[in-house]
Protein backbone atom coordinates (compact mmCIF):
# COMPACT_ATOMS: atom_id res chain seq x y z
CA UNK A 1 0.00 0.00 0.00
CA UNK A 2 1.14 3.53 -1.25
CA UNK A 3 2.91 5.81 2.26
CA UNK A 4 0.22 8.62 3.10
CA UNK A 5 2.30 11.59 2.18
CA UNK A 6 0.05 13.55 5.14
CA UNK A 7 2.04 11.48 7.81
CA UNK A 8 5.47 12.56 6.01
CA UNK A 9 5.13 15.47 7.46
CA UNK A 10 8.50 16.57 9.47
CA UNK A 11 5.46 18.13 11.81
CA UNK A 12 3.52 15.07 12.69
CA UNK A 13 6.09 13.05 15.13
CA UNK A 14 5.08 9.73 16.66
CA UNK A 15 1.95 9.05 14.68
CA UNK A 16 2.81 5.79 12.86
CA UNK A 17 0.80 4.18 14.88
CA UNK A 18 -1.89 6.24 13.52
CA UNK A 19 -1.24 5.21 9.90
CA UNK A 20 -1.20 1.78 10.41
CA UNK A 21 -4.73 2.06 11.41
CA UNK A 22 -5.29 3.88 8.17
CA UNK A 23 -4.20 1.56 6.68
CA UNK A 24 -6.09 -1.49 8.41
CA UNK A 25 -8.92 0.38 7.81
CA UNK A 26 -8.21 0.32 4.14
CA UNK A 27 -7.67 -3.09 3.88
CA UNK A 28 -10.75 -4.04 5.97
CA UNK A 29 -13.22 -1.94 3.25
CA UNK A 30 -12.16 -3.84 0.34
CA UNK A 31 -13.32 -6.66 2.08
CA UNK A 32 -16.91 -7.63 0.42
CA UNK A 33 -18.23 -10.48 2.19
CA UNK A 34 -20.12 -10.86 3.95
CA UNK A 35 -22.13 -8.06 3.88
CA UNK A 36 -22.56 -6.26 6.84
CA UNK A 37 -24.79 -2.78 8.67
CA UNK A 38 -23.40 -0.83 11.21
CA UNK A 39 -26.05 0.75 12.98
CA UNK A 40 -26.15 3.40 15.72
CA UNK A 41 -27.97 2.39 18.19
CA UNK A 42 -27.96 5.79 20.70
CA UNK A 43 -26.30 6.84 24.12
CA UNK A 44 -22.50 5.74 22.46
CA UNK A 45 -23.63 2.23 21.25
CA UNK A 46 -22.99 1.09 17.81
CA UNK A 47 -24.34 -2.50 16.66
CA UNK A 48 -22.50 -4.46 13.59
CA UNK A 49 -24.92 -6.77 12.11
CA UNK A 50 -23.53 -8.88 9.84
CA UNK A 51 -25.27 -11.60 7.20
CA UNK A 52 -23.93 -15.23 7.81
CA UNK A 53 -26.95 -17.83 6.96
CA UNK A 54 -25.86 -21.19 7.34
CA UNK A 55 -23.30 -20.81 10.48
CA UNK A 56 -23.93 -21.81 13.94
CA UNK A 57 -22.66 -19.89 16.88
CA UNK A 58 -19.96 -22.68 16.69
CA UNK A 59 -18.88 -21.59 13.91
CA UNK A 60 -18.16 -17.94 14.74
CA UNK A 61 -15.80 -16.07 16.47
CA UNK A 62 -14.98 -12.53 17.47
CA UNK A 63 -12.29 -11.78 19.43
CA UNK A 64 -10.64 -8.34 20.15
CA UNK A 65 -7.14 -7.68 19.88
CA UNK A 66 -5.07 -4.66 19.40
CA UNK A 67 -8.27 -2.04 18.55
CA UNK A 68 -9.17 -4.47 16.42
CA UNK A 69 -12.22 -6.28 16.52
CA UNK A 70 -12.21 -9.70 14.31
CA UNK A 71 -14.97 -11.25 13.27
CA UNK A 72 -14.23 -14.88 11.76
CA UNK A 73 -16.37 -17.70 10.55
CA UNK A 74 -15.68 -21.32 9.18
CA UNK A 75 -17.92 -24.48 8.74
CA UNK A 76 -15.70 -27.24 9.50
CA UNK A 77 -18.61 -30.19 8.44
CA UNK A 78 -21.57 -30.23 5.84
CA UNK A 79 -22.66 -33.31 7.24
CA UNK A 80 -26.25 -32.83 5.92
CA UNK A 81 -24.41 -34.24 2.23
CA UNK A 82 -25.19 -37.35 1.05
CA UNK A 83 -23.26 -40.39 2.35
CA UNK A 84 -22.32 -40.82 -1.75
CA UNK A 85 -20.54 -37.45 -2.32
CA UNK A 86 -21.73 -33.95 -2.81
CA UNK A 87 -24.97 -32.40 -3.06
CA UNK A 88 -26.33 -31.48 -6.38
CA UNK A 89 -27.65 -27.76 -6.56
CA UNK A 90 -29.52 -26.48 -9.09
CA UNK A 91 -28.28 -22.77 -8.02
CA UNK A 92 -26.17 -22.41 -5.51
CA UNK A 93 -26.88 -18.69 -3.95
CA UNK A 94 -26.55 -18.94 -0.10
CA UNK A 95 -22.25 -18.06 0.66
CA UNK A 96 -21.33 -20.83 2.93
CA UNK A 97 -17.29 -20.13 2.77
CA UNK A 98 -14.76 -19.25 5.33
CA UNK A 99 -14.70 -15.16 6.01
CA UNK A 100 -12.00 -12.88 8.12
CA UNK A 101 -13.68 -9.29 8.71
CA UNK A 102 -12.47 -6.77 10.88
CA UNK A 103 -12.86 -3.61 12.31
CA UNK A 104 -10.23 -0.82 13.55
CA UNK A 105 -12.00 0.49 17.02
CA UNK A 106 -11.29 3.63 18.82
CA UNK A 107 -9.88 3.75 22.09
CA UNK A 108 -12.57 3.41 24.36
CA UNK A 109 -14.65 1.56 22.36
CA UNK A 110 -16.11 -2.34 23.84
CA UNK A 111 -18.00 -4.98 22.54
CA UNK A 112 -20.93 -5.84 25.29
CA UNK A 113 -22.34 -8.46 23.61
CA UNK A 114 -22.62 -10.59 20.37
CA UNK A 115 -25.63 -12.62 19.50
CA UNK A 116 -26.70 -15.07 16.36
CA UNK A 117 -30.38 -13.96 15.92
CA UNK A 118 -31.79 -15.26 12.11
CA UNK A 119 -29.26 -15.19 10.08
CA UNK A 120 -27.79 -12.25 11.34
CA UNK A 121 -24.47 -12.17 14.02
CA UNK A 122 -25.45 -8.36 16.32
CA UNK A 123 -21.96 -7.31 17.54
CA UNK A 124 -22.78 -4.26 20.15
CA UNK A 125 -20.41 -1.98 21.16
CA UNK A 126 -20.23 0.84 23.53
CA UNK A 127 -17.76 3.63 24.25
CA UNK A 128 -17.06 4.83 27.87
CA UNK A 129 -17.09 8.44 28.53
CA UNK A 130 -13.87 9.29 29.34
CA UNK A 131 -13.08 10.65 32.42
CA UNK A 132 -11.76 14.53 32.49
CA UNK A 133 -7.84 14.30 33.82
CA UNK A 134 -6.61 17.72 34.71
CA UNK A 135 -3.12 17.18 35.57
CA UNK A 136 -1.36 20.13 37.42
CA UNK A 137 2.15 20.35 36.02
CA UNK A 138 4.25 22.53 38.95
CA UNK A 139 6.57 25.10 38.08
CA UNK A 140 9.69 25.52 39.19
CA UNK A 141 12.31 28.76 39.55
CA UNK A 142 15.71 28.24 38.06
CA UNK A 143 18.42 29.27 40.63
């Protein structure tokens, strides 16, 4: 991926931390599937409702890690198939494939729950007012 030339800048000291998650965030929206809604939901809460028909709760995961909230899914057995081999689908339309999605997250920001409801995998997360810190910084005279 092409350097930002904003964070080049002989100004802007200490923030490559803060273009890495530029660029995780670039690489996580040309991810397509599956399709997902994030949703605000009021009072700091944001819900991520993504479309996974077909997987279990056993099949998911979302973990945390870094600011970076990872949503995975993988169906380890079709054992509905046919003891003789593979199913045979006249149209094939319903994803059933392994997936990686993730999310950059602010500072602050905390997943409360996730939930499997229809089809759909809720992912609600809440950020934490943060508390005011005034820090008093004394002064000293030079002798």
């Amino acid at each position: 991926m092409n350097r930002s030339l904003l964070f080049d800048s002989p100004f802007l000291l200490g923030f490559e931390q803060t273009r890495g998650l530029i660029e995780r965030a670039a690489r996580a929206a040309a991810e397509s599937y599956p399709p997902y809604n994030v949703e605000d939901t009021g009072e700091n809460g944001l819900r991520i409702s993504l479309a996974v028909a077909g997987f279990s709760p056993a099949d998911l995961s979302v973990t945390v890690e870094d600011n970076q909230l990872v949503i995975s899914g993988r169906r380890e057995d079709l054992s509905s198939e046919p003891a003789g081999g593979e199913k045979a689908y006249l149209h094939r339309g319903i994803a059933a494939r392994a997936f990686l999605r993730t999310f950059v997250l602010a500072d602050g920001m905390e997943v409360t729950q996730a939930a499997l409801e229809h089809g759909l995998l809720h992912v609600d997360l809440m950020r934490k007012e943060p508390a005011k810190l005034v820090k008093h910084i004394p002064i000293k005279p030079v002798v």
